[in-house]
PDB file of N, CA and C in Angstrom:
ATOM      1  N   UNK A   1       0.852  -1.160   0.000  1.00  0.00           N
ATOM      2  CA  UNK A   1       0.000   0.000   0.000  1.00  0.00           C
ATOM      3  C   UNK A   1       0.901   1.227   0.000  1.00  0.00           C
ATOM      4  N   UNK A   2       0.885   2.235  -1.046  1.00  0.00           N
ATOM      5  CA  UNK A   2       1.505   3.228  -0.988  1.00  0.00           C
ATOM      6  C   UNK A   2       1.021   4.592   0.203  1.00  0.00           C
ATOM      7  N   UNK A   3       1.909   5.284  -0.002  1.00  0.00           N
ATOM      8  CA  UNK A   3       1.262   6.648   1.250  1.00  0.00           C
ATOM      9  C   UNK A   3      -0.110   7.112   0.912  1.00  0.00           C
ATOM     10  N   UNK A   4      -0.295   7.602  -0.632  1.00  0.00           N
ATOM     11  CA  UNK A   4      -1.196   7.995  -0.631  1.00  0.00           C
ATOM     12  C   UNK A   4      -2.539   7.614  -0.598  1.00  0.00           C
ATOM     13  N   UNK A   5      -2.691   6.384  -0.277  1.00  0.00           N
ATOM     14  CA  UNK A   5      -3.845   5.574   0.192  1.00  0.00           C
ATOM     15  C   UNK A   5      -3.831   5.777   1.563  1.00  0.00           C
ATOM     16  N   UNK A   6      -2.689   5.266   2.271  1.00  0.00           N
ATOM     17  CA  UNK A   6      -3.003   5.513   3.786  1.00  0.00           C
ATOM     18  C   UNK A   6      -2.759   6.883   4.165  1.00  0.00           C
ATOM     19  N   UNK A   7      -2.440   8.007   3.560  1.00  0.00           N
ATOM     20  CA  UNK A   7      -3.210   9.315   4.022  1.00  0.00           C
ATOM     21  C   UNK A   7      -4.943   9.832   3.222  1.00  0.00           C
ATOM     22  N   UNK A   8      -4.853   8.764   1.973  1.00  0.00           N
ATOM     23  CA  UNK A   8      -6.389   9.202   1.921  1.00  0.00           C
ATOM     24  C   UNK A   8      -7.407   8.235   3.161  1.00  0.00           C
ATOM     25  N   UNK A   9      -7.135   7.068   3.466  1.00  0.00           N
ATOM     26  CA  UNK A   9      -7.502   6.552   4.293  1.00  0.00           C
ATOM     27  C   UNK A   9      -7.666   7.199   5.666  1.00  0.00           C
ATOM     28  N   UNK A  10      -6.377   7.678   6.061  1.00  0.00           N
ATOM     29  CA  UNK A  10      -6.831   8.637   7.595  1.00  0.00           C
ATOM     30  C   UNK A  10      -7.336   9.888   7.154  1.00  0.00           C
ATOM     31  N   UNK A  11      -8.114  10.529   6.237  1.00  0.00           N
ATOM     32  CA  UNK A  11      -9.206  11.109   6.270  1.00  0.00           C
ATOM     33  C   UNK A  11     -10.463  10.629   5.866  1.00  0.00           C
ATOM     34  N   UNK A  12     -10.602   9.395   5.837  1.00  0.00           N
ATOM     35  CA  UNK A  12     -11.775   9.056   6.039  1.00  0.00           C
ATOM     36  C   UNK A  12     -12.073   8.569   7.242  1.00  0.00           C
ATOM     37  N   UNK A  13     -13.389   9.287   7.439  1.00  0.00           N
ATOM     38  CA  UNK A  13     -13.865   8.727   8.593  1.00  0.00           C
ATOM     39  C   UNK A  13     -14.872   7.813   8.686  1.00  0.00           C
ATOM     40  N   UNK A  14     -14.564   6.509   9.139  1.00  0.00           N
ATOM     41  CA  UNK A  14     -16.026   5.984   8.994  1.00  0.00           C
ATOM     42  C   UNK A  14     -16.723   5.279  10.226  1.00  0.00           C
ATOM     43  N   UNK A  15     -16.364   5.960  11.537  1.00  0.00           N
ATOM     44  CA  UNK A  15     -16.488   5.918  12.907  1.00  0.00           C
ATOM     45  C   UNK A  15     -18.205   5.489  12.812  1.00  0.00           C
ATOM     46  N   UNK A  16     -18.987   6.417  12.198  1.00  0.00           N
ATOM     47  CA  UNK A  16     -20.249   6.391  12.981  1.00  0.00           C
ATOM     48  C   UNK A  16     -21.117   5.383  11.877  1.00  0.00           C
ATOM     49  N   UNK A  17     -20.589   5.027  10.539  1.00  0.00           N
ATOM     50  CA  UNK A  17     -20.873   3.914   9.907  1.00  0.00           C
ATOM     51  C   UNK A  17     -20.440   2.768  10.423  1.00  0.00           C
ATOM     52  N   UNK A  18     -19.418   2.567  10.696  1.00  0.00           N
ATOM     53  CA  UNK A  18     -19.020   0.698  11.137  1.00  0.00           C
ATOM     54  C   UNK A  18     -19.491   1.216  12.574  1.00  0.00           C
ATOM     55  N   UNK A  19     -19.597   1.776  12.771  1.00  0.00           N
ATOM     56  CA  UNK A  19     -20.340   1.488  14.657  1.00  0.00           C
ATOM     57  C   UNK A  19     -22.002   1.625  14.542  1.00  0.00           C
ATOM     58  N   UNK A  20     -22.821   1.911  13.462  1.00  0.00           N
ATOM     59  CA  UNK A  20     -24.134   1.685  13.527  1.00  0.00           C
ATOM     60  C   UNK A  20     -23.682  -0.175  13.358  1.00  0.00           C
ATOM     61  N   UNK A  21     -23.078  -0.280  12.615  1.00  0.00           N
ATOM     62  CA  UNK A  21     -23.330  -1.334  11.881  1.00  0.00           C
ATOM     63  C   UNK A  21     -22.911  -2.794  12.866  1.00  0.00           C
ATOM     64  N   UNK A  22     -21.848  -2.143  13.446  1.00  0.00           N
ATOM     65  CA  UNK A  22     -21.592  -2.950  14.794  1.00  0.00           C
ATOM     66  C   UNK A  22     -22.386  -3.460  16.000  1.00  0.00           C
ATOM     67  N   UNK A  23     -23.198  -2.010  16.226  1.00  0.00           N
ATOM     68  CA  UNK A  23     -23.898  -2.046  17.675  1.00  0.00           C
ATOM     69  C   UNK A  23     -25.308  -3.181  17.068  1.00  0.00           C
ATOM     70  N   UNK A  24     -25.690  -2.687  15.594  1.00  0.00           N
ATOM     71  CA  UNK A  24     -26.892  -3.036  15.358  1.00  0.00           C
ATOM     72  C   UNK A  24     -26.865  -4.927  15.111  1.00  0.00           C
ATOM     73  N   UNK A  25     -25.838  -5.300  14.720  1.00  0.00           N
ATOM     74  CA  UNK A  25     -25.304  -6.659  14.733  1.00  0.00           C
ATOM     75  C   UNK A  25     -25.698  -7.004  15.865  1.00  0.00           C
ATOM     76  N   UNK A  26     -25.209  -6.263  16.887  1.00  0.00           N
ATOM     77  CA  UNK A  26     -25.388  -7.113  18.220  1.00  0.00           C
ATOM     78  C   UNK A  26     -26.322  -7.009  18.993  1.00  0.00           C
ATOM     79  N   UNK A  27     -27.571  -5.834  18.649  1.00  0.00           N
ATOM     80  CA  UNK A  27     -28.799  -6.013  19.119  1.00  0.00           C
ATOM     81  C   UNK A  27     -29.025  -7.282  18.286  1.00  0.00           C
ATOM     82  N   UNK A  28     -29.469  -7.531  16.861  1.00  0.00           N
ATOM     83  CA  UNK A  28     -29.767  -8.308  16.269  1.00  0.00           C
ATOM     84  C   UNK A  28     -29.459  -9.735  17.189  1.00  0.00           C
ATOM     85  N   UNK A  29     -28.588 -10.230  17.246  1.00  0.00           N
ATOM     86  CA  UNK A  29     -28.251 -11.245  18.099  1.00  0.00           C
ATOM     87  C   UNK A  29     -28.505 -11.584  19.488  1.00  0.00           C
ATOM     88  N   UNK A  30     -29.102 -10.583  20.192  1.00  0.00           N
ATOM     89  CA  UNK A  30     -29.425 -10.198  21.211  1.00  0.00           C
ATOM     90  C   UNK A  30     -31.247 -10.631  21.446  1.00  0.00           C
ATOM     91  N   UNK A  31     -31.717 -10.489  19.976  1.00  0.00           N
ATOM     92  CA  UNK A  31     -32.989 -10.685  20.007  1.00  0.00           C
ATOM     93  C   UNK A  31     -32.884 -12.009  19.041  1.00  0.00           C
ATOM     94  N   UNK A  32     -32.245 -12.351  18.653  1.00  0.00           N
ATOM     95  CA  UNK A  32     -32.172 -13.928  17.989  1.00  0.00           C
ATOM     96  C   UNK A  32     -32.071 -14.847  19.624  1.00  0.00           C
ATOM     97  N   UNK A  33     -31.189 -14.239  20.518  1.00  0.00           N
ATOM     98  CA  UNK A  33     -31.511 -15.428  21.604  1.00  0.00           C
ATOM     99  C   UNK A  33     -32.493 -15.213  22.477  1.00  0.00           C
ATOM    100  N   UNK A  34     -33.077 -13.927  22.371  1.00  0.00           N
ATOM    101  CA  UNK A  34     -34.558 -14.059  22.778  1.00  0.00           C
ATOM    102  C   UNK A  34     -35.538 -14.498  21.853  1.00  0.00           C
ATOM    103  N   UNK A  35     -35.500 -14.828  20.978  1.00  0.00           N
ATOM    104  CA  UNK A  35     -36.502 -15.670  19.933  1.00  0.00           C
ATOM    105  C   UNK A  35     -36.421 -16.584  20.043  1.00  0.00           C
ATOM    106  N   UNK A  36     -34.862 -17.363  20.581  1.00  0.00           N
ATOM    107  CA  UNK A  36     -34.777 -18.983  20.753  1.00  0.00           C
ATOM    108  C   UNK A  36     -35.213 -19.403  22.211  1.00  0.00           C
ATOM    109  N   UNK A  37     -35.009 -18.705  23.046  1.00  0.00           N
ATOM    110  CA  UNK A  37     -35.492 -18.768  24.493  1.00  0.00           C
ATOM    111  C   UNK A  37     -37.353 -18.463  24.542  1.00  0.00           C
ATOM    112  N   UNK A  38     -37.703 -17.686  23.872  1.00  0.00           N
ATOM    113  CA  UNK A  38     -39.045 -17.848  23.180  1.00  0.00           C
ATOM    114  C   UNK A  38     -39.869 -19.139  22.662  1.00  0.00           C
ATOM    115  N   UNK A  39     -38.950 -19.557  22.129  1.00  0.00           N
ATOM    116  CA  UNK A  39     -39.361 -21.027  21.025  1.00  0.00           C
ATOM    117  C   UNK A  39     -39.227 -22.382  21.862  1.00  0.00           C
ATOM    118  N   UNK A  40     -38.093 -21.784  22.846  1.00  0.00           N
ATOM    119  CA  UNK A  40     -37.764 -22.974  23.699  1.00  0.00           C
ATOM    120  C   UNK A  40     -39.067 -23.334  25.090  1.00  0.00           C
ATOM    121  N   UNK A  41     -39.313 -21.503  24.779  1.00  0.00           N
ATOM    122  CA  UNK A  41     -40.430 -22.046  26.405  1.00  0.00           C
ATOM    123  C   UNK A  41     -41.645 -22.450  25.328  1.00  0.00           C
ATOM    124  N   UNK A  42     -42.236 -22.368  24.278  1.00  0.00           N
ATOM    125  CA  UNK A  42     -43.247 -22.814  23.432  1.00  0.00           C
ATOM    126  C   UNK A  42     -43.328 -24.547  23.492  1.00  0.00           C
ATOM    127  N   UNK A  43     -42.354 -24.757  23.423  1.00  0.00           N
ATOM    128  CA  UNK A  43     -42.180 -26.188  23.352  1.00  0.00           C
ATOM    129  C   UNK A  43     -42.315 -26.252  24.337  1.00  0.00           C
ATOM    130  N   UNK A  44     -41.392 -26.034  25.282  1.00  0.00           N
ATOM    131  CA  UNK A  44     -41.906 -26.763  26.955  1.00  0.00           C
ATOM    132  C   UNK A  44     -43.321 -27.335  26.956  1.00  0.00           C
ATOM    133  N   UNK A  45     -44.214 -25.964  26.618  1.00  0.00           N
ATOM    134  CA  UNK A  45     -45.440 -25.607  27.308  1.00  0.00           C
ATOM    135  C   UNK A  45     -46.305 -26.611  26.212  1.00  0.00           C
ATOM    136  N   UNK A  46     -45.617 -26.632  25.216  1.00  0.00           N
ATOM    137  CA  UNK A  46     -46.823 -27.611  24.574  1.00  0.00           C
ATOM    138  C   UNK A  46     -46.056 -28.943  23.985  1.00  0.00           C
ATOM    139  N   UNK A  47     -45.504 -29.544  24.597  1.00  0.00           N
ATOM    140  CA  UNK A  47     -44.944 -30.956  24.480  1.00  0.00           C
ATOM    141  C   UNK A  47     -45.924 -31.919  24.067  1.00  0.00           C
ATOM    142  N   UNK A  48     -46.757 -32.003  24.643  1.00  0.00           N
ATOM    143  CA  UNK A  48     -47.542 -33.590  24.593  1.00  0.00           C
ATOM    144  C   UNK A  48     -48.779 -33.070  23.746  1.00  0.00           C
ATOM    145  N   UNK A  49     -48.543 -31.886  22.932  1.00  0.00           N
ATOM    146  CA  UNK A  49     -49.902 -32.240  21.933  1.00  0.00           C
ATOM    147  C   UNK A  49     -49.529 -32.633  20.713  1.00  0.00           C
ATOM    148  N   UNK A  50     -48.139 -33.118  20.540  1.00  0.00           N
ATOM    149  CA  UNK A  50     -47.589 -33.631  19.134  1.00  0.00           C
ATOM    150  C   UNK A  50     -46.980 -32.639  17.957  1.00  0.00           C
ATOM    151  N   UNK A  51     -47.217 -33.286  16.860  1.00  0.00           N
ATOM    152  CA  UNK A  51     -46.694 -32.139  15.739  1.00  0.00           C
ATOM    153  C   UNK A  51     -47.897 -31.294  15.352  1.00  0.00           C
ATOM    154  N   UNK A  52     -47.828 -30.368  15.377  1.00  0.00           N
ATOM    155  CA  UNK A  52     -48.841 -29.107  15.030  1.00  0.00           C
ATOM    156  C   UNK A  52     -48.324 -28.305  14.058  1.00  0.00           C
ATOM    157  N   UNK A  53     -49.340 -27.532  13.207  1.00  0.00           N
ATOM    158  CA  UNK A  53     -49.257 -26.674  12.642  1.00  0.00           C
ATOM    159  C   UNK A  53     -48.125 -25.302  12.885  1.00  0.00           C
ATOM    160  N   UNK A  54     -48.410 -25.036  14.356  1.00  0.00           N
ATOM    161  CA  UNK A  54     -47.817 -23.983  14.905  1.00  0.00           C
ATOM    162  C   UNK A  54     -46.637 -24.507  14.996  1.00  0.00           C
ATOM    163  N   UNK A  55     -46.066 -25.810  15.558  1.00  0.00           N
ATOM    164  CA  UNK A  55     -44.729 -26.336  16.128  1.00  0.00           C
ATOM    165  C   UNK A  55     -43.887 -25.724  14.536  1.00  0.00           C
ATOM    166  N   UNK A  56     -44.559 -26.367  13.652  1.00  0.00           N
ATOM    167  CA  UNK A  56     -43.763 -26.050  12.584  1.00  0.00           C
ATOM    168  C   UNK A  56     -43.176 -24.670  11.846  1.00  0.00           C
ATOM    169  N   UNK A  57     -44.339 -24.068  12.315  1.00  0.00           N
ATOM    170  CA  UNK A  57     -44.146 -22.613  11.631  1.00  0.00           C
ATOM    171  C   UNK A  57     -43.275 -22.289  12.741  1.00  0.00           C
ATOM    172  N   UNK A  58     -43.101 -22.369  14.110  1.00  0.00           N
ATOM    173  CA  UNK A  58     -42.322 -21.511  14.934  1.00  0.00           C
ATOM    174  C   UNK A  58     -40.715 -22.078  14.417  1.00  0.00           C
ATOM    175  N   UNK A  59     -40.683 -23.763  13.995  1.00  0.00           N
ATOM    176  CA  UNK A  59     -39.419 -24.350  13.435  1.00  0.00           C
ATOM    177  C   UNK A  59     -38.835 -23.250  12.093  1.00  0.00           C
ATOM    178  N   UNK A  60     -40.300 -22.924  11.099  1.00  0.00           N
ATOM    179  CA  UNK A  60     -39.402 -22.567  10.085  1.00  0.00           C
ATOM    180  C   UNK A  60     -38.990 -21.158  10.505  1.00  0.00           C
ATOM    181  N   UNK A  61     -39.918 -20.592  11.235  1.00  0.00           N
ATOM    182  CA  UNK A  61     -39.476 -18.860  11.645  1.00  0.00           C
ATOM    183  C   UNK A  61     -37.702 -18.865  12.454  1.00  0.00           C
ATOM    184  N   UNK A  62     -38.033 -19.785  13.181  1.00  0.00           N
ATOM    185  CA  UNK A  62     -36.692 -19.688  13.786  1.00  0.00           C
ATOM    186  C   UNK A  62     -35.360 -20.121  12.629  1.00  0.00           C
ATOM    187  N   UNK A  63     -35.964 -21.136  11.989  1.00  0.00           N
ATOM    188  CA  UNK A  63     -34.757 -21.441  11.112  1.00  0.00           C
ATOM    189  C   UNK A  63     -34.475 -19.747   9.934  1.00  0.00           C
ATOM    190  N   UNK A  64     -35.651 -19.342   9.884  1.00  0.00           N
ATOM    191  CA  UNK A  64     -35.343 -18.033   9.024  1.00  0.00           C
ATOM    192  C   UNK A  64     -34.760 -16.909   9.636  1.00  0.00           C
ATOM    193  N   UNK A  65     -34.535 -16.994  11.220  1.00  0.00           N
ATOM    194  CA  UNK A  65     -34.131 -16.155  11.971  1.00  0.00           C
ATOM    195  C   UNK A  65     -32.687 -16.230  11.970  1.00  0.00           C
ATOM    196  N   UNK A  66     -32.294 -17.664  12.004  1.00  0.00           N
ATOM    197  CA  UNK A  66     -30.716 -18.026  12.298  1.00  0.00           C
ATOM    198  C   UNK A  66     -30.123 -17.588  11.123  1.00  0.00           C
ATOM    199  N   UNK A  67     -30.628 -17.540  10.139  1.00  0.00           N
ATOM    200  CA  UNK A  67     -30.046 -18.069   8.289  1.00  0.00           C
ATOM    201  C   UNK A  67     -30.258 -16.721   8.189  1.00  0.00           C
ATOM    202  N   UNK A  68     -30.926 -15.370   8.706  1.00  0.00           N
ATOM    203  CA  UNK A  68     -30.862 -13.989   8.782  1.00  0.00           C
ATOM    204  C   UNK A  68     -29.876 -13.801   9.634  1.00  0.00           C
ATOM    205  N   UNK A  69     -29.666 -13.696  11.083  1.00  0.00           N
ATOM    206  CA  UNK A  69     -28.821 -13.698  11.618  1.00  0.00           C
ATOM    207  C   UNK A  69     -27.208 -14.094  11.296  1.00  0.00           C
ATOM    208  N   UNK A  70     -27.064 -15.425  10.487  1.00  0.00           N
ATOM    209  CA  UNK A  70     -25.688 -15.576   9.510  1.00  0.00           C
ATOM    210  C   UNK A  70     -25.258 -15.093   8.995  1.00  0.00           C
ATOM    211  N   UNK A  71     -26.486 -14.529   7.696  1.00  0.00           N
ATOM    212  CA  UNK A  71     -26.497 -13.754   6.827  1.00  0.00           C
ATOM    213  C   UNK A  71     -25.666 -12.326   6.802  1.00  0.00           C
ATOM    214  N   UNK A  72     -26.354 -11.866   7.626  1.00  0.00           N
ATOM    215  CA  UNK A  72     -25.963 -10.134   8.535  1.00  0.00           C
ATOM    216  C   UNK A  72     -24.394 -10.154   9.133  1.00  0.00           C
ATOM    217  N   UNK A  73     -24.380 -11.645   9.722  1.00  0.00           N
ATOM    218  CA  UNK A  73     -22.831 -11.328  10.385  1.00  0.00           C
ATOM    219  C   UNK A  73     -21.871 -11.720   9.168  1.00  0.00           C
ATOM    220  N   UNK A  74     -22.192 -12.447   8.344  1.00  0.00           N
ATOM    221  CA  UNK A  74     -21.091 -12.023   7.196  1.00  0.00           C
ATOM    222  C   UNK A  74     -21.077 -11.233   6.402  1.00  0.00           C
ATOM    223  N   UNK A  75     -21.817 -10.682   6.288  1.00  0.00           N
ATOM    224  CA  UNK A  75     -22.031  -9.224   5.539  1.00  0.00           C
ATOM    225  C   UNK A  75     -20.864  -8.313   6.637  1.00  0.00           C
ATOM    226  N   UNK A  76     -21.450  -8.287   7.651  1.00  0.00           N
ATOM    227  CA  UNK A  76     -20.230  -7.744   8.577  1.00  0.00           C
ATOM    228  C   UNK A  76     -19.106  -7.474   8.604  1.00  0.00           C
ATOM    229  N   UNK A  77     -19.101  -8.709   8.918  1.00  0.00           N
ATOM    230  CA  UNK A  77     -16.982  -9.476   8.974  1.00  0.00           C
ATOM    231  C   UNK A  77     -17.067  -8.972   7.348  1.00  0.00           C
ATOM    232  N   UNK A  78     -17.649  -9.546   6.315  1.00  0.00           N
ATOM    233  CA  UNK A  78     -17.033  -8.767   4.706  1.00  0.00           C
ATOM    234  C   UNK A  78     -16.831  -7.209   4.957  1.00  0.00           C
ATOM    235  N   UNK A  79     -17.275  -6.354   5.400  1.00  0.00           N
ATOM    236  CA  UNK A  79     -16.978  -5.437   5.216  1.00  0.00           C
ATOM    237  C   UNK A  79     -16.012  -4.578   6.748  1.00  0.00           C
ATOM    238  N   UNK A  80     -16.426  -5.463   7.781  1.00  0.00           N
ATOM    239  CA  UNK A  80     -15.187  -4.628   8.676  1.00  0.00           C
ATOM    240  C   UNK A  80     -14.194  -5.225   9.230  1.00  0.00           C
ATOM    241  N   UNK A  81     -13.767  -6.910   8.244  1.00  0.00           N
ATOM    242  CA  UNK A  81     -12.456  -7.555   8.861  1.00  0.00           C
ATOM    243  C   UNK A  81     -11.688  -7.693   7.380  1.00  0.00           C
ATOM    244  N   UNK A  82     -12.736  -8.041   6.572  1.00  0.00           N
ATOM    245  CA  UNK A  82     -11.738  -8.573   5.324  1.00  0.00           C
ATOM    246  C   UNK A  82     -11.407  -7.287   4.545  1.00  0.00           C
ATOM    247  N   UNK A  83     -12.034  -6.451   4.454  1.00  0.00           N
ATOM    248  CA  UNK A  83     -12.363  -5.418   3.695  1.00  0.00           C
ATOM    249  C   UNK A  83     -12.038  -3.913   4.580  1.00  0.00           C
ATOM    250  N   UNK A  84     -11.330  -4.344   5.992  1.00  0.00           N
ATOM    251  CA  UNK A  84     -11.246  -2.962   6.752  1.00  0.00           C
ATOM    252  C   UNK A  84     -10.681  -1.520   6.127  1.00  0.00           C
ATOM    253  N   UNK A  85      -9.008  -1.937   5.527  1.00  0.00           N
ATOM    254  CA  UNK A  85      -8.188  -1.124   4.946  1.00  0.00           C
ATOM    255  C   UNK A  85      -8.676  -0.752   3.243  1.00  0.00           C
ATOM    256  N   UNK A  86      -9.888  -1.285   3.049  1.00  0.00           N
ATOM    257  CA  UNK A  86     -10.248  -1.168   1.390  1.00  0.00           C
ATOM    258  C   UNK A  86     -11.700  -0.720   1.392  1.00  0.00           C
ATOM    259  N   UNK A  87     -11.385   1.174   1.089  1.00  0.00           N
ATOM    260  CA  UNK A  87     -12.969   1.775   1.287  1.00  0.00           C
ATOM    261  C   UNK A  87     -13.066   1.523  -0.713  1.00  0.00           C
ATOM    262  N   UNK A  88     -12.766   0.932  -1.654  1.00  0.00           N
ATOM    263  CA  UNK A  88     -13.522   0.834  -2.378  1.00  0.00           C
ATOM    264  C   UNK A  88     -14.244  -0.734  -2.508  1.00  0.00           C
ATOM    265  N   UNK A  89     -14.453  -1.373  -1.345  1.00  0.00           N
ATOM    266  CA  UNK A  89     -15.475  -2.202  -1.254  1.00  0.00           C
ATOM    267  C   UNK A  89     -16.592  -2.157  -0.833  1.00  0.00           C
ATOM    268  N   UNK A  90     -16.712  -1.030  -0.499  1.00  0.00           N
ATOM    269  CA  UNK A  90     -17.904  -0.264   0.324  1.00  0.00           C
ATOM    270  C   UNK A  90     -19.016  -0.003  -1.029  1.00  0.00           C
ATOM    271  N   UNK A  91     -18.667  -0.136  -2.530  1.00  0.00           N
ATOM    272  CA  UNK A  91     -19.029  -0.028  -3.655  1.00  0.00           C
ATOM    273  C   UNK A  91     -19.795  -1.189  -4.389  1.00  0.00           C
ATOM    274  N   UNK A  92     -19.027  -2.308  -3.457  1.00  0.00           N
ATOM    275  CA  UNK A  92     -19.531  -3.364  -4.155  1.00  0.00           C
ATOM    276  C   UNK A  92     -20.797  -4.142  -2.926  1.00  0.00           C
ATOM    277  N   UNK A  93     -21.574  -4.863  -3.635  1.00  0.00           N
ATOM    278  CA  UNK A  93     -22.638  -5.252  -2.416  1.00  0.00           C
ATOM    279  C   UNK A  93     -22.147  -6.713  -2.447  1.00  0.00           C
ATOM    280  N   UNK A  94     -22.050  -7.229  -1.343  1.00  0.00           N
ATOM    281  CA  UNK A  94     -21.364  -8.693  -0.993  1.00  0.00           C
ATOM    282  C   UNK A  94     -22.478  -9.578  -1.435  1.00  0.00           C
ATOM    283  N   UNK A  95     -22.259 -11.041  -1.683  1.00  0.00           N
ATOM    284  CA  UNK A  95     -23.623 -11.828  -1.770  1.00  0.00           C
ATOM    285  C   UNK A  95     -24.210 -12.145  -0.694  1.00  0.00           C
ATOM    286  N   UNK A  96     -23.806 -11.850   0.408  1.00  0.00           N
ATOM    287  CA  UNK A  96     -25.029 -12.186   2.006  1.00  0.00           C
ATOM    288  C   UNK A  96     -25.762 -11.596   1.816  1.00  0.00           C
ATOM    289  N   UNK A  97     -25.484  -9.892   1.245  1.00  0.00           N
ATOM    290  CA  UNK A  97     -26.548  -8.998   1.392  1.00  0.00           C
ATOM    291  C   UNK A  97     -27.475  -9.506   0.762  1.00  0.00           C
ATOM    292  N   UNK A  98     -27.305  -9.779  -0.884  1.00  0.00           N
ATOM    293  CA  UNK A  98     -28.390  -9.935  -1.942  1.00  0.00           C
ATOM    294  C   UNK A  98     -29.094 -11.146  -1.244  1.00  0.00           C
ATOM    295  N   UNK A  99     -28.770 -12.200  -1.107  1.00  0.00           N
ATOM    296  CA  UNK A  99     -29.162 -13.009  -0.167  1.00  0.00           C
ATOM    297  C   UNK A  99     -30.330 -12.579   0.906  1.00  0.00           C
ATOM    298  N   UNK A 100     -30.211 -11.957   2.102  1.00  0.00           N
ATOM    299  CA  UNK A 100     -30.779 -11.416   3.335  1.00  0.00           C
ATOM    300  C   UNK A 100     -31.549 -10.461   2.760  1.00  0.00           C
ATOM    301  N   UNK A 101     -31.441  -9.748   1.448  1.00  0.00           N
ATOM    302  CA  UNK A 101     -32.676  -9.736   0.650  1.00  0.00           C
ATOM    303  C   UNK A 101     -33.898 -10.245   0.397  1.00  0.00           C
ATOM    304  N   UNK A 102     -33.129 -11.353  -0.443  1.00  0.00           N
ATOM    305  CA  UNK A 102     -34.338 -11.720  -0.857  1.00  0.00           C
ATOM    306  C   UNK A 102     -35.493 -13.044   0.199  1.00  0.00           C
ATOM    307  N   UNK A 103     -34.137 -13.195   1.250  1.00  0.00           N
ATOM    308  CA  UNK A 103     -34.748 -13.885   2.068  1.00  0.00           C
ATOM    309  C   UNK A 103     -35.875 -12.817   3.119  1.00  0.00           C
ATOM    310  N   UNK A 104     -35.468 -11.279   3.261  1.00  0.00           N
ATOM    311  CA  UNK A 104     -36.314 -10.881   4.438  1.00  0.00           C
ATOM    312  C   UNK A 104     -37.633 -10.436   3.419  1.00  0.00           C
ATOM    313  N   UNK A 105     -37.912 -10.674   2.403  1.00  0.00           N
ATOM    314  CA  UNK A 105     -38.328 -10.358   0.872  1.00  0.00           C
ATOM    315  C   UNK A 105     -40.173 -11.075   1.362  1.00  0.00           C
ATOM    316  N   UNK A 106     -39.319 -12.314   1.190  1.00  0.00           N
ATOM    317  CA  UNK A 106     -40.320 -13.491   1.260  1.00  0.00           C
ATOM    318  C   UNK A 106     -40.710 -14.115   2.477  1.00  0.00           C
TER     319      UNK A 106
END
């Protein structure tokens, strides 16, 4: 990397972008294990009436929760571990995103 990248680099600032993007990751995850602690007391409470309608839909919601939740944290790590020192990736949209698209889509 020559100088003039890493002095155009220390004028960019991108403090209050990777820290929305940080904090909001970790609410996100924060309410993924309250959705599973959710799902977990559902089951408790209804064990012995078998497979239901509901059992299932709460299976696929949660499975769409985790596979969102994945989704988001590699979008992440792509853009603030692999991609830290390289603001022209900030240009390109990673495939988690298009992904976590079309999954929060449907």
């Amino acid at each position: 990397m020559d100088s003039s990248t890493t002095s155009n680099m220390a004028q960019l600032d991108l403090n209050n972008t990777f820290g929305v993007l940080y904090i909001s990751t970790a609410i996100g995850a924060i309410f993924f294990g309250l959705s599973i602690v959710q799902a977990f007391l559902y089951f408790q409470t209804h064990k012995g009436s078998g497979i239901t309608f509901y059992k299932l839909a709460v299976c696929w919601l949660l499975f769409l929760d985790a596979l969102h939740v994945a989704l988001v944290n590699f979008t992440v790590y792509h853009y603030l571990i692999t991609n830290y020192i390289n603001p022209l990736a900030l240009f390109e949209i990673v495939w988690s995103f298009k992904a976590q698209t079309i999954i929060d889509v449907s």
